[in-house]
C-alpha atoms as a PDB file:
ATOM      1  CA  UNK A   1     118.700  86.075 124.910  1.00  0.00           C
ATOM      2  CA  UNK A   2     120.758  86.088 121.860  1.00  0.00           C
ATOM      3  CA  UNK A   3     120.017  84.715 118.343  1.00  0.00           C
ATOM      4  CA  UNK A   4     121.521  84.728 115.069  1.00  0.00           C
ATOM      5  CA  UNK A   5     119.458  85.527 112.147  1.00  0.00           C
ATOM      6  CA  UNK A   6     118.902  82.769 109.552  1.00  0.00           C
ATOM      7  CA  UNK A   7     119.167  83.019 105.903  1.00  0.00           C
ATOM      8  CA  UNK A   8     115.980  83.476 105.277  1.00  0.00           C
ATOM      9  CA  UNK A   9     115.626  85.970 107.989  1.00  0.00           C
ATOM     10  CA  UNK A  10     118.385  87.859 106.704  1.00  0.00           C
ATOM     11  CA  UNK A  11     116.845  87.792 102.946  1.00  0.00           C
ATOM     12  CA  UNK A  12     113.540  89.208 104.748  1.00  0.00           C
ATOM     13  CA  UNK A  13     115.118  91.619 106.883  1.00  0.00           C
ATOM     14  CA  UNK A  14     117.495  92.738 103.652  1.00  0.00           C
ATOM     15  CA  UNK A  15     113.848  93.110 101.470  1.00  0.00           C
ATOM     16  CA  UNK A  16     112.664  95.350 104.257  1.00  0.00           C
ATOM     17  CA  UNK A  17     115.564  97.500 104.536  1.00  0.00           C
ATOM     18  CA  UNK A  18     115.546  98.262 100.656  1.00  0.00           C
ATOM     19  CA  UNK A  19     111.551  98.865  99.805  1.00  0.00           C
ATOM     20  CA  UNK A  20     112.212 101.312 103.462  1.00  0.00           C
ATOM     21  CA  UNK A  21     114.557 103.016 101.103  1.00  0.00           C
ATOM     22  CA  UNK A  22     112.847 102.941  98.654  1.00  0.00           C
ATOM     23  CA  UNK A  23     109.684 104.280 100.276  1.00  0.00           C
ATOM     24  CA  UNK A  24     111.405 107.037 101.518  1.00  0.00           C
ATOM     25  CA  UNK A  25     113.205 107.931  97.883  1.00  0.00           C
ATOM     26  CA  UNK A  26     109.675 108.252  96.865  1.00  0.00           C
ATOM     27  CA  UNK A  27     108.667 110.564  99.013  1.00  0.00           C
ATOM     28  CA  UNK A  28     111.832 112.547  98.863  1.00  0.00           C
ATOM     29  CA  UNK A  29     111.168 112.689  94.820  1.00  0.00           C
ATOM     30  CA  UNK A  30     107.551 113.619  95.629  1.00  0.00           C
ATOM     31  CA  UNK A  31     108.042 116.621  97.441  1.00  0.00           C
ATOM     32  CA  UNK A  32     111.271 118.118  95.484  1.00  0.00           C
ATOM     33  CA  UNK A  33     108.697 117.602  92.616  1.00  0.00           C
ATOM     34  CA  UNK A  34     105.949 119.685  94.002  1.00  0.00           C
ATOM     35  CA  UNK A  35     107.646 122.397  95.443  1.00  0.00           C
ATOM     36  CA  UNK A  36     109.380 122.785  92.095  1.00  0.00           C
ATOM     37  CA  UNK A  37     106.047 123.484  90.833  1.00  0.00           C
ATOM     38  CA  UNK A  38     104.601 120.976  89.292  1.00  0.00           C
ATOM     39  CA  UNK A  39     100.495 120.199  89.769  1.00  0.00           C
ATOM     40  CA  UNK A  40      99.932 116.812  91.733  1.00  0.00           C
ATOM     41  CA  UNK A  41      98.309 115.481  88.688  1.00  0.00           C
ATOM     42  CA  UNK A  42     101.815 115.915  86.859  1.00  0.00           C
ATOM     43  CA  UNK A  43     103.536 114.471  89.045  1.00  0.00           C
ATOM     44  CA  UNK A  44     101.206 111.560  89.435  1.00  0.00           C
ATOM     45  CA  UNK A  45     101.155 110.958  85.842  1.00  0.00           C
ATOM     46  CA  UNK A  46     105.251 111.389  85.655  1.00  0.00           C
ATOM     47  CA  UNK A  47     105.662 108.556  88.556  1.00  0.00           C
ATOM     48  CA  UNK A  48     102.557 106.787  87.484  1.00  0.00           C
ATOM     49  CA  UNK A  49     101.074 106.595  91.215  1.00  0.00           C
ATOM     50  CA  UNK A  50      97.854 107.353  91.986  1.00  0.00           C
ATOM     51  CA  UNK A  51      96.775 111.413  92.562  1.00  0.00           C
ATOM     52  CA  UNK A  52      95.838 110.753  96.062  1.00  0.00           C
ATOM     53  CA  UNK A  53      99.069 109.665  97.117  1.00  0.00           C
ATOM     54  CA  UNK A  54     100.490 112.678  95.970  1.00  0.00           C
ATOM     55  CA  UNK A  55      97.816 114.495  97.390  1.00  0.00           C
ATOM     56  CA  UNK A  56      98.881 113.327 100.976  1.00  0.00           C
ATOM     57  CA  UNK A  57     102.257 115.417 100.387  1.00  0.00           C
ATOM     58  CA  UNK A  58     100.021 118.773  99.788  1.00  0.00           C
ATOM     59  CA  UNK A  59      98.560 118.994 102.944  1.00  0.00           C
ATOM     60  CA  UNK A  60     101.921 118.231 104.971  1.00  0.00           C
END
């Protein structure tokens, strides 16, 4: 079965592409940050997230 994607579909599926991006920019930025060597806490104040997000990149 075929369909074609509305415009609002499209606007959705667009938003979801770019915070996917996005999401995994963060974590790319994360991780160069840390293994730099920079404390967790640093790098949760310098990307104002919370400490146990970064956290979750320690223990990968």
């Amino acid at each position: 079965m075929l369909s074609c994607l509305t415009e609002f579909n499209e606007k959705v599926f667009r938003k979801g592409i770019h915070e996917e991006g996005f999401a995994e920019g963060r974590d790319s930025v994360i991780q160069k940050l840390l293994q730099k060597g920079m404390s967790a806490t640093e790098v949760a104040a310098l990307l104002d997230i919370s400490l146990r997000e970064v956290n979750r990149y320690t223990t990968k």
